[in-house]
C-alpha atoms as a PDB file:
ATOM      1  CA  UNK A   1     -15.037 -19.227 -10.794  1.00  0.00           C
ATOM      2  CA  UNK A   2     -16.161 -21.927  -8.188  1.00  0.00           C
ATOM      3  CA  UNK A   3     -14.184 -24.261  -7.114  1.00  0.00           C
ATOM      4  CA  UNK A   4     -15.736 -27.472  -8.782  1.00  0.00           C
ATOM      5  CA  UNK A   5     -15.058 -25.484 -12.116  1.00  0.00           C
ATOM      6  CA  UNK A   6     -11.820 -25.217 -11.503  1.00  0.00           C
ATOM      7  CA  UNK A   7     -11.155 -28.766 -10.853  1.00  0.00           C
ATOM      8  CA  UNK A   8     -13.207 -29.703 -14.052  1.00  0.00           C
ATOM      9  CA  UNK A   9     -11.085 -27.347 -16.058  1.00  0.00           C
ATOM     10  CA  UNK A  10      -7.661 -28.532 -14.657  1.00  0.00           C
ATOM     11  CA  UNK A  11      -8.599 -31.952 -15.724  1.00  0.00           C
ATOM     12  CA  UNK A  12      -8.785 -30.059 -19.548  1.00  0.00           C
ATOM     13  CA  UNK A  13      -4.931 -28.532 -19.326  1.00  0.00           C
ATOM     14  CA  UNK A  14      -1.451 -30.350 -19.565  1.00  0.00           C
ATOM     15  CA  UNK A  15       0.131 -27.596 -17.655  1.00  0.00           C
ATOM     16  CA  UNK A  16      -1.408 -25.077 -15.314  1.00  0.00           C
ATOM     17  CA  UNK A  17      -0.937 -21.394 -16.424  1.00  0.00           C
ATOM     18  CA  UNK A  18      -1.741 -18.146 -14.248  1.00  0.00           C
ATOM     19  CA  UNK A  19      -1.681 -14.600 -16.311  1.00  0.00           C
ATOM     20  CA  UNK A  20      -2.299 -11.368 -14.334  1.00  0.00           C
ATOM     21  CA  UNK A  21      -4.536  -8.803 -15.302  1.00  0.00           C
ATOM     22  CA  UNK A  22      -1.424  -6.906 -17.127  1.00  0.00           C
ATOM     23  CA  UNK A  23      -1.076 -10.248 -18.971  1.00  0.00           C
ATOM     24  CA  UNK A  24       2.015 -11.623 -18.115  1.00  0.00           C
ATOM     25  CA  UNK A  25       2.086 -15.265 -16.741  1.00  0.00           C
ATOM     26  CA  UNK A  26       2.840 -15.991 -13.342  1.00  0.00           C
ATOM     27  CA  UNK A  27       6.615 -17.648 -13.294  1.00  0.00           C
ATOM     28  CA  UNK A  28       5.730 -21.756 -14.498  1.00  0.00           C
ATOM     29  CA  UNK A  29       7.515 -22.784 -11.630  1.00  0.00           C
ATOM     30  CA  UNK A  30       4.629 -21.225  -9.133  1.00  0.00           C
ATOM     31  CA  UNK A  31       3.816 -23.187  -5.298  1.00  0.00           C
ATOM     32  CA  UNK A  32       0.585 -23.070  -4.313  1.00  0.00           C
ATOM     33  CA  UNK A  33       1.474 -22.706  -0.650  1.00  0.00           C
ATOM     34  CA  UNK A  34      -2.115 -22.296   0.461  1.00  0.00           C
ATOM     35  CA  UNK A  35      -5.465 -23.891  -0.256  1.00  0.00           C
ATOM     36  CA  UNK A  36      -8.489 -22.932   2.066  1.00  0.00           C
ATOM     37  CA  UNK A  37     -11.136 -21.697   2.957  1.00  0.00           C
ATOM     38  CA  UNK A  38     -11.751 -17.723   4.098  1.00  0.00           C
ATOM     39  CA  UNK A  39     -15.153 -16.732   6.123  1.00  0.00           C
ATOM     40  CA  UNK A  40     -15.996 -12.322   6.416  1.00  0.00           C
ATOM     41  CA  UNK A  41     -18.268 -11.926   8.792  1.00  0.00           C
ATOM     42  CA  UNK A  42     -19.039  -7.837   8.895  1.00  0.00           C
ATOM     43  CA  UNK A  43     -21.274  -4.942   8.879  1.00  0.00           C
ATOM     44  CA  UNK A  44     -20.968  -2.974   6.115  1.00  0.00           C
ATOM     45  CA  UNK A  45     -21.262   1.070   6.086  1.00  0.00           C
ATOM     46  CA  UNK A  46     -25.445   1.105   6.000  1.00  0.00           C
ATOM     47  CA  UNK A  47     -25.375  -1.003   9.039  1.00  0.00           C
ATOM     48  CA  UNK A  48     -26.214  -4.503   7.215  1.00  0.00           C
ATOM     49  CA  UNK A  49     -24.965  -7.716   8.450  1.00  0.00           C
ATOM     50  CA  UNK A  50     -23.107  -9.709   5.914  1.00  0.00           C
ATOM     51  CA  UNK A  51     -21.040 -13.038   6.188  1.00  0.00           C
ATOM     52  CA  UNK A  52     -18.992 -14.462   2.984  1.00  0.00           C
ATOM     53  CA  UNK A  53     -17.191 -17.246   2.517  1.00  0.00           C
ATOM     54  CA  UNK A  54     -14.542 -18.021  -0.510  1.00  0.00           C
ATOM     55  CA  UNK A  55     -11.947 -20.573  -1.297  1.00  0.00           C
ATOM     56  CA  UNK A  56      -8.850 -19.108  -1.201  1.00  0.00           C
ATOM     57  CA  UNK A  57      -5.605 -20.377  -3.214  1.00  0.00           C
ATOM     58  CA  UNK A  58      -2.399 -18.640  -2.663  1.00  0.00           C
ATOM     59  CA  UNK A  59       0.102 -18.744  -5.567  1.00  0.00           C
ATOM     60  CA  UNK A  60       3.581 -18.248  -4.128  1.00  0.00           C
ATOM     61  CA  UNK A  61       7.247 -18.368  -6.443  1.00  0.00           C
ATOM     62  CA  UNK A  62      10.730 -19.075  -5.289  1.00  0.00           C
ATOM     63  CA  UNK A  63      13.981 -20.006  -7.056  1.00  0.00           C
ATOM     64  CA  UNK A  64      12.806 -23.141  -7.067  1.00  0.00           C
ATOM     65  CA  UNK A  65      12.972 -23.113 -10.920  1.00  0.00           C
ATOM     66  CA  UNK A  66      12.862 -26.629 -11.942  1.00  0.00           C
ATOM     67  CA  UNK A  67       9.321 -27.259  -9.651  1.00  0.00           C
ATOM     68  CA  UNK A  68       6.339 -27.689 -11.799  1.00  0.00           C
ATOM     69  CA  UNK A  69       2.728 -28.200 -10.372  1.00  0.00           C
ATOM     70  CA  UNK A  70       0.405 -30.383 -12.024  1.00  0.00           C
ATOM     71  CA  UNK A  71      -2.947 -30.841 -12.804  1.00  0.00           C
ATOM     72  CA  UNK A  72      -3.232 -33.718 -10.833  1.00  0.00           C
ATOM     73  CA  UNK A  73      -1.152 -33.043  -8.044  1.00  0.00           C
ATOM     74  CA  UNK A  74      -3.031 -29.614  -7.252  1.00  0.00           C
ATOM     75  CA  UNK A  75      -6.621 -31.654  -7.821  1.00  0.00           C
ATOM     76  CA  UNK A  76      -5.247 -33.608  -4.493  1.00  0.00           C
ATOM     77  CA  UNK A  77      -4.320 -30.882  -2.669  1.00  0.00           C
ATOM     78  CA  UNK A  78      -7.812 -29.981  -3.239  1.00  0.00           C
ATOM     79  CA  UNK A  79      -9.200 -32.628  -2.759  1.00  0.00           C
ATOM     80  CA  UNK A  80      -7.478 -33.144   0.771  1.00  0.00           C
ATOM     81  CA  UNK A  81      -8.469 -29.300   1.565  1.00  0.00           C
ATOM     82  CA  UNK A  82     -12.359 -30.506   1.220  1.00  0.00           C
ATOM     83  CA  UNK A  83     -11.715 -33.823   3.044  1.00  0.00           C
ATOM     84  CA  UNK A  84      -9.703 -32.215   6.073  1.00  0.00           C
ATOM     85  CA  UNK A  85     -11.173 -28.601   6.344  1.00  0.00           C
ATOM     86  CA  UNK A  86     -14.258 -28.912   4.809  1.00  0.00           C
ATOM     87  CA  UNK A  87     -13.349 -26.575   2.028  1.00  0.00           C
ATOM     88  CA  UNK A  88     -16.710 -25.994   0.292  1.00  0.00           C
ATOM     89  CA  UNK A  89     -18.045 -25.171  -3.703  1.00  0.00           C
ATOM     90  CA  UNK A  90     -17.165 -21.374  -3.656  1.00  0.00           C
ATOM     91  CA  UNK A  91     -15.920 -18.606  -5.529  1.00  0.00           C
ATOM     92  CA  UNK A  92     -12.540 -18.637  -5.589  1.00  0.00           C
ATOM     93  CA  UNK A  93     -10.245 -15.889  -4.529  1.00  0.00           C
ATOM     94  CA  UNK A  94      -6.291 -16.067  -5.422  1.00  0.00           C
ATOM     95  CA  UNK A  95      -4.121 -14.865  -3.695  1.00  0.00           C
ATOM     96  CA  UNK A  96      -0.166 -13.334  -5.569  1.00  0.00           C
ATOM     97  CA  UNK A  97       2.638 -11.056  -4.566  1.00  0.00           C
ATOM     98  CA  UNK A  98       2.868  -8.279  -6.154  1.00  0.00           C
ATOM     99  CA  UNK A  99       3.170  -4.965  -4.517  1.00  0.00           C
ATOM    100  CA  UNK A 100       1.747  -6.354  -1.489  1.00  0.00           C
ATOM    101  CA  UNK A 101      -0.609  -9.377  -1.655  1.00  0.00           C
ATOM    102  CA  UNK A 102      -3.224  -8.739  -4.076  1.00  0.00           C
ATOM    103  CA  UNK A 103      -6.457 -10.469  -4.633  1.00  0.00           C
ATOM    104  CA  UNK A 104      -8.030 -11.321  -7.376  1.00  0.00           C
ATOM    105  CA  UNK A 105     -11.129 -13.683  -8.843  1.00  0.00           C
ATOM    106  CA  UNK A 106     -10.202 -16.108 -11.398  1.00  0.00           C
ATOM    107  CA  UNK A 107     -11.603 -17.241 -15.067  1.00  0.00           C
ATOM    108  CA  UNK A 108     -10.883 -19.558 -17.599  1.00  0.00           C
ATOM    109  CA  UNK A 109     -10.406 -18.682 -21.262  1.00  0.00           C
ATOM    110  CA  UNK A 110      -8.142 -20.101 -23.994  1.00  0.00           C
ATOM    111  CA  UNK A 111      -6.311 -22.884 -21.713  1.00  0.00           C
ATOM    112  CA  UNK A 112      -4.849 -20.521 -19.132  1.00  0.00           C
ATOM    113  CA  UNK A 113      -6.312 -19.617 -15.917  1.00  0.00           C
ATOM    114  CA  UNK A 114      -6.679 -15.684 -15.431  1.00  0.00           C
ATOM    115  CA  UNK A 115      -5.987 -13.330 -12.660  1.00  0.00           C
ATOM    116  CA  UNK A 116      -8.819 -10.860 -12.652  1.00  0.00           C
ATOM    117  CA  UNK A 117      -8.550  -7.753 -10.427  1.00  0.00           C
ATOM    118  CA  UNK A 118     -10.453  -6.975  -8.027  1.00  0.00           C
ATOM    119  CA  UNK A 119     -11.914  -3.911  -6.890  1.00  0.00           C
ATOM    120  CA  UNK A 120     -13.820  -2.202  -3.233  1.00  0.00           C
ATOM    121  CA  UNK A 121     -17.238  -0.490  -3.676  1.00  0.00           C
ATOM    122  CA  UNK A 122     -19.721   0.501  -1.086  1.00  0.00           C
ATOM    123  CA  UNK A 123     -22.067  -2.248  -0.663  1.00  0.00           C
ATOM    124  CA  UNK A 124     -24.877   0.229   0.897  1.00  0.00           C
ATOM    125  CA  UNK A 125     -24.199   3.504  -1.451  1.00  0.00           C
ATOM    126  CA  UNK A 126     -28.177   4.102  -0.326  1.00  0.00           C
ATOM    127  CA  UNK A 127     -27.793   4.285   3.088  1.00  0.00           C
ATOM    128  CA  UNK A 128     -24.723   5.998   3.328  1.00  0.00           C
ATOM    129  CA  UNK A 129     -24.857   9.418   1.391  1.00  0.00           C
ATOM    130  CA  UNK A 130     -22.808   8.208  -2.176  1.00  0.00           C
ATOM    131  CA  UNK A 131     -24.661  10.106  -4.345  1.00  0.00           C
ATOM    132  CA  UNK A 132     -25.984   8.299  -7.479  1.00  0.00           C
ATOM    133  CA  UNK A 133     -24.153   9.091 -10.736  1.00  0.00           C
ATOM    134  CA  UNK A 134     -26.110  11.708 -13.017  1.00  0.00           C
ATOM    135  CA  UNK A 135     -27.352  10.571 -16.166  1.00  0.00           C
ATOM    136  CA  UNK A 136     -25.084  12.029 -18.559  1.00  0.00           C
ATOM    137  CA  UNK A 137     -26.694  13.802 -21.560  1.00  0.00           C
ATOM    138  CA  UNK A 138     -25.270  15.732 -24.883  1.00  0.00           C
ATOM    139  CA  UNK A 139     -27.116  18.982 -25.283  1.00  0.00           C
ATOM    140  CA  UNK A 140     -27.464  17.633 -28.663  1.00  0.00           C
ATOM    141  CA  UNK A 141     -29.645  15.255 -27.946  1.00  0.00           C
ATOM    142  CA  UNK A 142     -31.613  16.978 -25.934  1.00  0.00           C
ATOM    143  CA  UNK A 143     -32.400  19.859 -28.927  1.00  0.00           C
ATOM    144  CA  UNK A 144     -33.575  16.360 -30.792  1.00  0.00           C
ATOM    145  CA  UNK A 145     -35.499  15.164 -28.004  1.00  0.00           C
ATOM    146  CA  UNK A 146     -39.531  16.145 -29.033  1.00  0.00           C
ATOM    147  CA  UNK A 147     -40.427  16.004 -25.341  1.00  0.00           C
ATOM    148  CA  UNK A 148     -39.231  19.194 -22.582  1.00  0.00           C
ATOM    149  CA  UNK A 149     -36.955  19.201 -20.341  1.00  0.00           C
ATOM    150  CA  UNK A 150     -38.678  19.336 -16.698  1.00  0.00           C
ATOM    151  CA  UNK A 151     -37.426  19.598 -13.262  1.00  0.00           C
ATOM    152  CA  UNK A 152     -36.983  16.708 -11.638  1.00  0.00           C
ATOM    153  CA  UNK A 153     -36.804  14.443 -15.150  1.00  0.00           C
ATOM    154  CA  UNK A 154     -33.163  14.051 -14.973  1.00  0.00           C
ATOM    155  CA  UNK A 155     -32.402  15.404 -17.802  1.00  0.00           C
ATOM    156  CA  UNK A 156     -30.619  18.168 -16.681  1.00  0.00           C
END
C-alpha cells in the first residue's frame, strides 16, 4: 500500500486497527514511534545494481494503556514527515516487535489495516545457479496426453 492510500483510507476509519498475519490485532493502545523514509542501495547476488526506497512506519506498544492514536493525529504526523523529511508516495513497510523486529507490507480490507508478511527471494535466481522449479506432472496425465514424451520437452 502507498502511502497516499493510506492516508485516504484513514480518513474512512473511526479508529485505527493493525492485525498481524496470525490475525490478532496489534494492542489498541499502539505508538507509532517512527514515521520515515528508508533508501537500499545494493547489489544483489547476479551483480545488478538496485536502489529502493519505502516509507517506513514503526508501530511500537507500552503500558501506556489508556493512549489511543487517531486518524487525524497520525495524518499529521504524516503530513509533517513529508513537509520536514521529504517523505515521498511509496510503498509502505511497517515495522512491529515480535520476535525481533519484523517487517511487513500493509493492506486494507474490511476497516482494519493488515500486517502482511514478508518474505526474501533471490532477485537474480538466473544469474546465480537457483535452479528453476520442474514442472510437476502426474504420470496420469501423461498416459492421456496424445502427444510423446521427448527429451528436452519438460515433461519428464
Amino acid at each position: 500500500m502507498k502511502l497516499s492510500d493510506f492516508k485516504n483510507r484513514l480518513k474512512t476509519v473511526q479508529d485505527i486497527q493493525f492485525v498481524l498475519p496470525n490475525g490478532d490485532a496489534v494492542p489498541a493502545h499502539f505508538h507509532v514511534t517512527e514515521v520515515g523514509q528508508i533508501e537500499k542501495h545494493f547489489i544483489d547476488c547476479g551483480g545488478t545494481v538496485r536502489h529502493e526506497k519505502v516509507v517506513s512506519f514503526q508501530l511500537w506498544e507500552a503500558n501506556d494503556f489508556d493512549h489511543r492514536l487517531s486518524p487525524t493525529k497520525l495524518n499529521s504526523i504524516i503530513d509533517l514527515s513529508e513537509k520536514v523529511l521529504g517523505v515521498e508516495d511509496r510503498e509502505i513497510e511497517v515495522e512491529y516487535q515480535s520476535e525481533t523486529i519484523g517487517k511487513y507490507d500493509l493492506a486494507f480490507l474490511d476497516g482494519r489495516f493488515h500486517l502482511n508478511s514478508k518474505q526474501t527471494d533471490c532477485l537474480a535466481p538466473d544469474r546465480c545457479g537457483i535452479p528453476q522449479e520442474k514442472l510437476k506432472l502426474q504420470l496420469s496425465d501423461l498416459q492421456n496426453n496424445k502427444t510423446s514424451c521427448k527429451p528436452g520437452s519438460g515433461c519428464c
